[in-house]
PDB file of N, CA and C in Angstrom:
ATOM      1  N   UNK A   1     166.418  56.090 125.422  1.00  0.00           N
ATOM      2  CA  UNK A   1     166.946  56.735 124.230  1.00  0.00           C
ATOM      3  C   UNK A   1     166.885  55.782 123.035  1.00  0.00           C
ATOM      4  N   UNK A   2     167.538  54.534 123.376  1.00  0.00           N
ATOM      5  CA  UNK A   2     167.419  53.627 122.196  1.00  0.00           C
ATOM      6  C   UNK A   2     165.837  52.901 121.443  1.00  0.00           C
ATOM      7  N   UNK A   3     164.977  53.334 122.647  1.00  0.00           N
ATOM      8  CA  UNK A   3     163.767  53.069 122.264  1.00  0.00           C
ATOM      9  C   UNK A   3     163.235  54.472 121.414  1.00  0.00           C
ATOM     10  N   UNK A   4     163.096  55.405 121.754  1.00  0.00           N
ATOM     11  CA  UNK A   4     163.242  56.434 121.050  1.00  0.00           C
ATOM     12  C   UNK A   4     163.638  56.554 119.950  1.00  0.00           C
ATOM     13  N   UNK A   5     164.352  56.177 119.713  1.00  0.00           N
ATOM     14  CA  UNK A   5     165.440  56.226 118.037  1.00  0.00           C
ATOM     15  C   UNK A   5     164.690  55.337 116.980  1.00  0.00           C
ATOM     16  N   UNK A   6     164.403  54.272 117.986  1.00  0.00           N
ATOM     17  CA  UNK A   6     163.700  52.870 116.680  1.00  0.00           C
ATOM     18  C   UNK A   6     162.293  53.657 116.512  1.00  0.00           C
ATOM     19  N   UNK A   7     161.613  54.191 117.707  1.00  0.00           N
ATOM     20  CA  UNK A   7     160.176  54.820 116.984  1.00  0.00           C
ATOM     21  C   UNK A   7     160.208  55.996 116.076  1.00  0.00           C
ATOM     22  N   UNK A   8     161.335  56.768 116.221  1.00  0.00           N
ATOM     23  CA  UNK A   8     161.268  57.805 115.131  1.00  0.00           C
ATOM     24  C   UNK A   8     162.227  56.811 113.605  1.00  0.00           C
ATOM     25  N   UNK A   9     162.891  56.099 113.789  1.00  0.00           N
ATOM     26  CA  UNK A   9     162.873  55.218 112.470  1.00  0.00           C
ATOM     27  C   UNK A   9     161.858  54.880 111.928  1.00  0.00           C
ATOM     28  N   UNK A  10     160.588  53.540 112.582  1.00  0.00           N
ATOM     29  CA  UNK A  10     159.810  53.526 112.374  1.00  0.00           C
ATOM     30  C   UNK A  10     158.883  54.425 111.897  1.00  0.00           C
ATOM     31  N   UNK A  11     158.744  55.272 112.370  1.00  0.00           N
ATOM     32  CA  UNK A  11     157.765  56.556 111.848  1.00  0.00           C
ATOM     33  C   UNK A  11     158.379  57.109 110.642  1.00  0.00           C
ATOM     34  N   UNK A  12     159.510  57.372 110.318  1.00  0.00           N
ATOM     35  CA  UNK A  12     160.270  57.798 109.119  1.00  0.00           C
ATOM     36  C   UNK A  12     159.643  56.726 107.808  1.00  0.00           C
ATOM     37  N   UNK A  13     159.874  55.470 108.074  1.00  0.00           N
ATOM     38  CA  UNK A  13     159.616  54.868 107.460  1.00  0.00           C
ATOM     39  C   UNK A  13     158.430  54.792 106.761  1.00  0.00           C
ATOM     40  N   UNK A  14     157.551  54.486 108.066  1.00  0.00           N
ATOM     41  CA  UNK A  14     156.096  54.560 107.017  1.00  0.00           C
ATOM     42  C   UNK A  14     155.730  56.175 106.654  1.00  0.00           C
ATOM     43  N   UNK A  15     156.225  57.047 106.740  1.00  0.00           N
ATOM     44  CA  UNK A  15     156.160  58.351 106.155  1.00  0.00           C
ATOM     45  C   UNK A  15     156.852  58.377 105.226  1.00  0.00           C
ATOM     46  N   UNK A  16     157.681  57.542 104.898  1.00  0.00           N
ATOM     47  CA  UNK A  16     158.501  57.745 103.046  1.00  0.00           C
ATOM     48  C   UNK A  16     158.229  56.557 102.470  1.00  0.00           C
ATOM     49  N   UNK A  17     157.423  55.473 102.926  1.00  0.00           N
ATOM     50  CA  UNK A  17     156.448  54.241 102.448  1.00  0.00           C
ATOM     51  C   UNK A  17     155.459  54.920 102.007  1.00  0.00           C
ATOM     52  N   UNK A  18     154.711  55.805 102.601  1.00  0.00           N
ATOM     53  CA  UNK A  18     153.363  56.151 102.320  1.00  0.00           C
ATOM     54  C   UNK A  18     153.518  57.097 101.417  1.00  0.00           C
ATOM     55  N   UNK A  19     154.442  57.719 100.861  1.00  0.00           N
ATOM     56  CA  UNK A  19     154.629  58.757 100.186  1.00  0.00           C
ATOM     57  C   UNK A  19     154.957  58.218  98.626  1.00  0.00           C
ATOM     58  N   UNK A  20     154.923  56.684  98.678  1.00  0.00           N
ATOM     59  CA  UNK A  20     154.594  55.760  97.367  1.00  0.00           C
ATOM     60  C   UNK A  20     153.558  55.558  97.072  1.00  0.00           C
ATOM     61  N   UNK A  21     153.371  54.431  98.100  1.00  0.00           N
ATOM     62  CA  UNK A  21     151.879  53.881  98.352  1.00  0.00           C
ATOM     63  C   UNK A  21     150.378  54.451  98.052  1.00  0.00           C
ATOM     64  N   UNK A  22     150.621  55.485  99.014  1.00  0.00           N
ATOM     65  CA  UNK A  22     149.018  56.181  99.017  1.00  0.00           C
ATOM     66  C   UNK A  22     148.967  56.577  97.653  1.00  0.00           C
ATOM     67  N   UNK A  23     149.786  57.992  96.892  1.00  0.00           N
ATOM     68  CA  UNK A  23     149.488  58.638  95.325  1.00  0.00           C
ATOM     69  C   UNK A  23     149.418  57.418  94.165  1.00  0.00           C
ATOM     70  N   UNK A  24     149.971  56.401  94.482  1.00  0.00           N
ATOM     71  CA  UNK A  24     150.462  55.675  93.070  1.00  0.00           C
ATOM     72  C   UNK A  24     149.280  54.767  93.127  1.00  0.00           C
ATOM     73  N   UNK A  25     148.791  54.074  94.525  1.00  0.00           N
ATOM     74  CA  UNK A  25     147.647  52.889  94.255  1.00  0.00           C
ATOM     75  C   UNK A  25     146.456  53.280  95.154  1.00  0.00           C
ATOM     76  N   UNK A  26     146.574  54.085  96.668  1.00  0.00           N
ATOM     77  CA  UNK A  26     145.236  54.346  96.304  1.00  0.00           C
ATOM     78  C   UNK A  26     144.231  55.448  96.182  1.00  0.00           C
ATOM     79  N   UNK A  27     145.240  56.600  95.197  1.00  0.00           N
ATOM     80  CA  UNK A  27     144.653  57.542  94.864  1.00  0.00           C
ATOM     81  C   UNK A  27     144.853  57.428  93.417  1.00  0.00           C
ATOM     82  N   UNK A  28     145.006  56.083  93.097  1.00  0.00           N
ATOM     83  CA  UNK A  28     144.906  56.264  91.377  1.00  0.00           C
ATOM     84  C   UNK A  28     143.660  56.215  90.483  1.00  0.00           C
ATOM     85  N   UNK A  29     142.825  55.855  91.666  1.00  0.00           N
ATOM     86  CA  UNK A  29     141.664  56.116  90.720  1.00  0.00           C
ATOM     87  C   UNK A  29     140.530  57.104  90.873  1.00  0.00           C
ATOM     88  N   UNK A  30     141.761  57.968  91.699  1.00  0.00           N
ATOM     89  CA  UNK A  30     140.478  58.982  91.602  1.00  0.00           C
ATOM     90  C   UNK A  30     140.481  60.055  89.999  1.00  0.00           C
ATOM     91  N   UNK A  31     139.547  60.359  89.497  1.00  0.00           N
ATOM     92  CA  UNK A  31     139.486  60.704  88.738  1.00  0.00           C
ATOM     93  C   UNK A  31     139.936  62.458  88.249  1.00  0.00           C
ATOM     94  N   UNK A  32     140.443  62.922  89.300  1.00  0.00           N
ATOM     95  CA  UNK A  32     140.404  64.493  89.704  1.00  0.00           C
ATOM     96  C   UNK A  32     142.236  64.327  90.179  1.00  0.00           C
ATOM     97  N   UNK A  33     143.123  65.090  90.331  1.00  0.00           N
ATOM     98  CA  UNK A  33     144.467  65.723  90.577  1.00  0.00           C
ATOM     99  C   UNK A  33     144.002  65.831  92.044  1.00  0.00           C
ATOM    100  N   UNK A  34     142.982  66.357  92.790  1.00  0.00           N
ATOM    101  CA  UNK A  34     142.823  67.005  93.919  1.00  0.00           C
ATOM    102  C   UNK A  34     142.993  66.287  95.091  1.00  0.00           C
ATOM    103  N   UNK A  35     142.570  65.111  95.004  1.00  0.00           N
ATOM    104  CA  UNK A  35     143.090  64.223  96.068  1.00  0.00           C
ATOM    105  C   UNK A  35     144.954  64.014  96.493  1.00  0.00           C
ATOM    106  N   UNK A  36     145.412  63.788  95.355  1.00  0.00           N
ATOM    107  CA  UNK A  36     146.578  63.877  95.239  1.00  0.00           C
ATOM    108  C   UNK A  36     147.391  65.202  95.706  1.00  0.00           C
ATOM    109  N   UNK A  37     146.710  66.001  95.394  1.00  0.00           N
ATOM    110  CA  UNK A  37     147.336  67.489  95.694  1.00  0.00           C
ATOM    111  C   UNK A  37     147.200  67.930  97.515  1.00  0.00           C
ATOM    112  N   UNK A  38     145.934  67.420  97.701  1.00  0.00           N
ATOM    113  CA  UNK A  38     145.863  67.104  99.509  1.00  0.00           C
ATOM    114  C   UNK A  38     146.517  66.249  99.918  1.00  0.00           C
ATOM    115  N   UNK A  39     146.750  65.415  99.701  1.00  0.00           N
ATOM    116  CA  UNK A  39     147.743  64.204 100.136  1.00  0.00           C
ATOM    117  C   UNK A  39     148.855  65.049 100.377  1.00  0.00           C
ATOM    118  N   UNK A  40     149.479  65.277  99.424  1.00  0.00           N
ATOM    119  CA  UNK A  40     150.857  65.856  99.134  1.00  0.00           C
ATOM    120  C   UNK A  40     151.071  66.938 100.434  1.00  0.00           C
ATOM    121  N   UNK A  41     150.068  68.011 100.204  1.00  0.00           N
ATOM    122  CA  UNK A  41     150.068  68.731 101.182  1.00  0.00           C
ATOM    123  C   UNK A  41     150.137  68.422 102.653  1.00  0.00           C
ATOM    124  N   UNK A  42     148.873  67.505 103.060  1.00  0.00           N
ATOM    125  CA  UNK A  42     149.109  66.814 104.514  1.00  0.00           C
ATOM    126  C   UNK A  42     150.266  66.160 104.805  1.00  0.00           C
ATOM    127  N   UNK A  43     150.999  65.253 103.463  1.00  0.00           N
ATOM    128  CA  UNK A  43     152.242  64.491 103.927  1.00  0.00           C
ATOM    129  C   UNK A  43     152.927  65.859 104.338  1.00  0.00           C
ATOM    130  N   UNK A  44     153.826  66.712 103.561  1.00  0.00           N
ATOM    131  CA  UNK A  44     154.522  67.869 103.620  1.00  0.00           C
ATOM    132  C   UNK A  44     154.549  68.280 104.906  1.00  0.00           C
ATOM    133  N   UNK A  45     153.244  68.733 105.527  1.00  0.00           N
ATOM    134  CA  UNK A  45     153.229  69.301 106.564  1.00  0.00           C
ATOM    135  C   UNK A  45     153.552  68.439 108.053  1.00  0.00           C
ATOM    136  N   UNK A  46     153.082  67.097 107.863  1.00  0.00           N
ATOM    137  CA  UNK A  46     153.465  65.914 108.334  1.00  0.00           C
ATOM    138  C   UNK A  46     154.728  65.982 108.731  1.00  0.00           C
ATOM    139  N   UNK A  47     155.567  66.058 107.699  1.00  0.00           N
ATOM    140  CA  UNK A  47     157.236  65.537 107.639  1.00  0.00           C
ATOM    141  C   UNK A  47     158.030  66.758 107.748  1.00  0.00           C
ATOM    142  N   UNK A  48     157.581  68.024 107.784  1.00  0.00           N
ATOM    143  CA  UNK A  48     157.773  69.574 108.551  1.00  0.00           C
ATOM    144  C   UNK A  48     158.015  69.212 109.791  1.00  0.00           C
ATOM    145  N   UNK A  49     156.820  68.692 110.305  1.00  0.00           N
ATOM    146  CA  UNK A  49     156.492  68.912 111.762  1.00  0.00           C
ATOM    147  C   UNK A  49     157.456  68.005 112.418  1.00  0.00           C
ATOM    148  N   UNK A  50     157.829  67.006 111.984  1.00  0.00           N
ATOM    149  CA  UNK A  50     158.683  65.420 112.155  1.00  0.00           C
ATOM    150  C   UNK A  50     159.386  66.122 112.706  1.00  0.00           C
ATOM    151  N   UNK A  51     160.237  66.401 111.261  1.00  0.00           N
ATOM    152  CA  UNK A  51     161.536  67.044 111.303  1.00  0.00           C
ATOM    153  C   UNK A  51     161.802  68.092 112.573  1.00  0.00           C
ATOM    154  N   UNK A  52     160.809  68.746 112.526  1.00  0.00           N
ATOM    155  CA  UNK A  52     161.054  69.932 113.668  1.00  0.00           C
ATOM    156  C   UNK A  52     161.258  69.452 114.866  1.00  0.00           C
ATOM    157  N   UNK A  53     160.438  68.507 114.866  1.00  0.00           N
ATOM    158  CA  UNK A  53     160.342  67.698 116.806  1.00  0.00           C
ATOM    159  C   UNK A  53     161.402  67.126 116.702  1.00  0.00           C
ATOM    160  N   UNK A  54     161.908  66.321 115.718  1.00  0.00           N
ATOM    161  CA  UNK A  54     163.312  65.477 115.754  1.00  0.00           C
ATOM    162  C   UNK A  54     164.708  66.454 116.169  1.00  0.00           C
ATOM    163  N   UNK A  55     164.827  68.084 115.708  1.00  0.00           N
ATOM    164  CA  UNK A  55     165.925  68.177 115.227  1.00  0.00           C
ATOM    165  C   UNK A  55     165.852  69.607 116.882  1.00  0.00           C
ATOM    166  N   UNK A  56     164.373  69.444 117.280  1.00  0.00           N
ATOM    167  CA  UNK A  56     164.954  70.650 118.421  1.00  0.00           C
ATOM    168  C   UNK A  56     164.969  69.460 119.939  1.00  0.00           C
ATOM    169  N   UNK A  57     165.342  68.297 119.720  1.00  0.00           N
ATOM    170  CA  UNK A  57     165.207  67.508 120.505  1.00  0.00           C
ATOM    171  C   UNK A  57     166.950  66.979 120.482  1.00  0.00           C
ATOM    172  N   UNK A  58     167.635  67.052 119.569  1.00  0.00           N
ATOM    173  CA  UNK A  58     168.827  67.104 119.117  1.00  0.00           C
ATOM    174  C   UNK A  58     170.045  67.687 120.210  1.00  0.00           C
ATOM    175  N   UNK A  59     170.769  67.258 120.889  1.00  0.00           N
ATOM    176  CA  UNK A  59     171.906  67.697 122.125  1.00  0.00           C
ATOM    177  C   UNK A  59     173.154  66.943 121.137  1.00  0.00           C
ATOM    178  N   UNK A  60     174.125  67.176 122.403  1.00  0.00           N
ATOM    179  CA  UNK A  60     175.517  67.132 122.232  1.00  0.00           C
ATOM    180  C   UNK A  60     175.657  65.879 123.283  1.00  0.00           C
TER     181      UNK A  60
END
C-alpha cells in the first residue's frame, strides 16, 4: 500500500510538472496554437483517467 501511494504521488507530480514545462518551453516555439491545444487535450484526458483509477480504487 505504502508503495502504492509514493507511485501515484510520483505520477501526480510529473503530471502537474509537465503541465508547466511542456506549453511554456517546449512548445514555445512552435509557431501555430495547435500543438499546445493537443497537449492540453492529451494532458486532460491523462489526468481524467488518473483520477478515475485513483478514486474507484478508494475503500474504507
Amino acid at each position: 500500500m505504502e508503495s502504492q501511494l509514493k507511485g501515484w504521488v510520483i505520477w501526480f507530480l510529473i503530471l502537474v510538472l509537465s503541465a508547466f514545462i511542456v506549453p511554456f518551453y517546449f512548445l514555445s516555439n512552435v509557431p501555430k496554437v495547435y500543438g499546445a491545444f493537443l497537449y492540453w487535450g492529451v494532458f486532460a484526458i491523462v489526468a481524467i483517467i488518473s483520477v478515475g483509477v485513483i478514486t474507484s480504487k478508494w475503500r474504507d
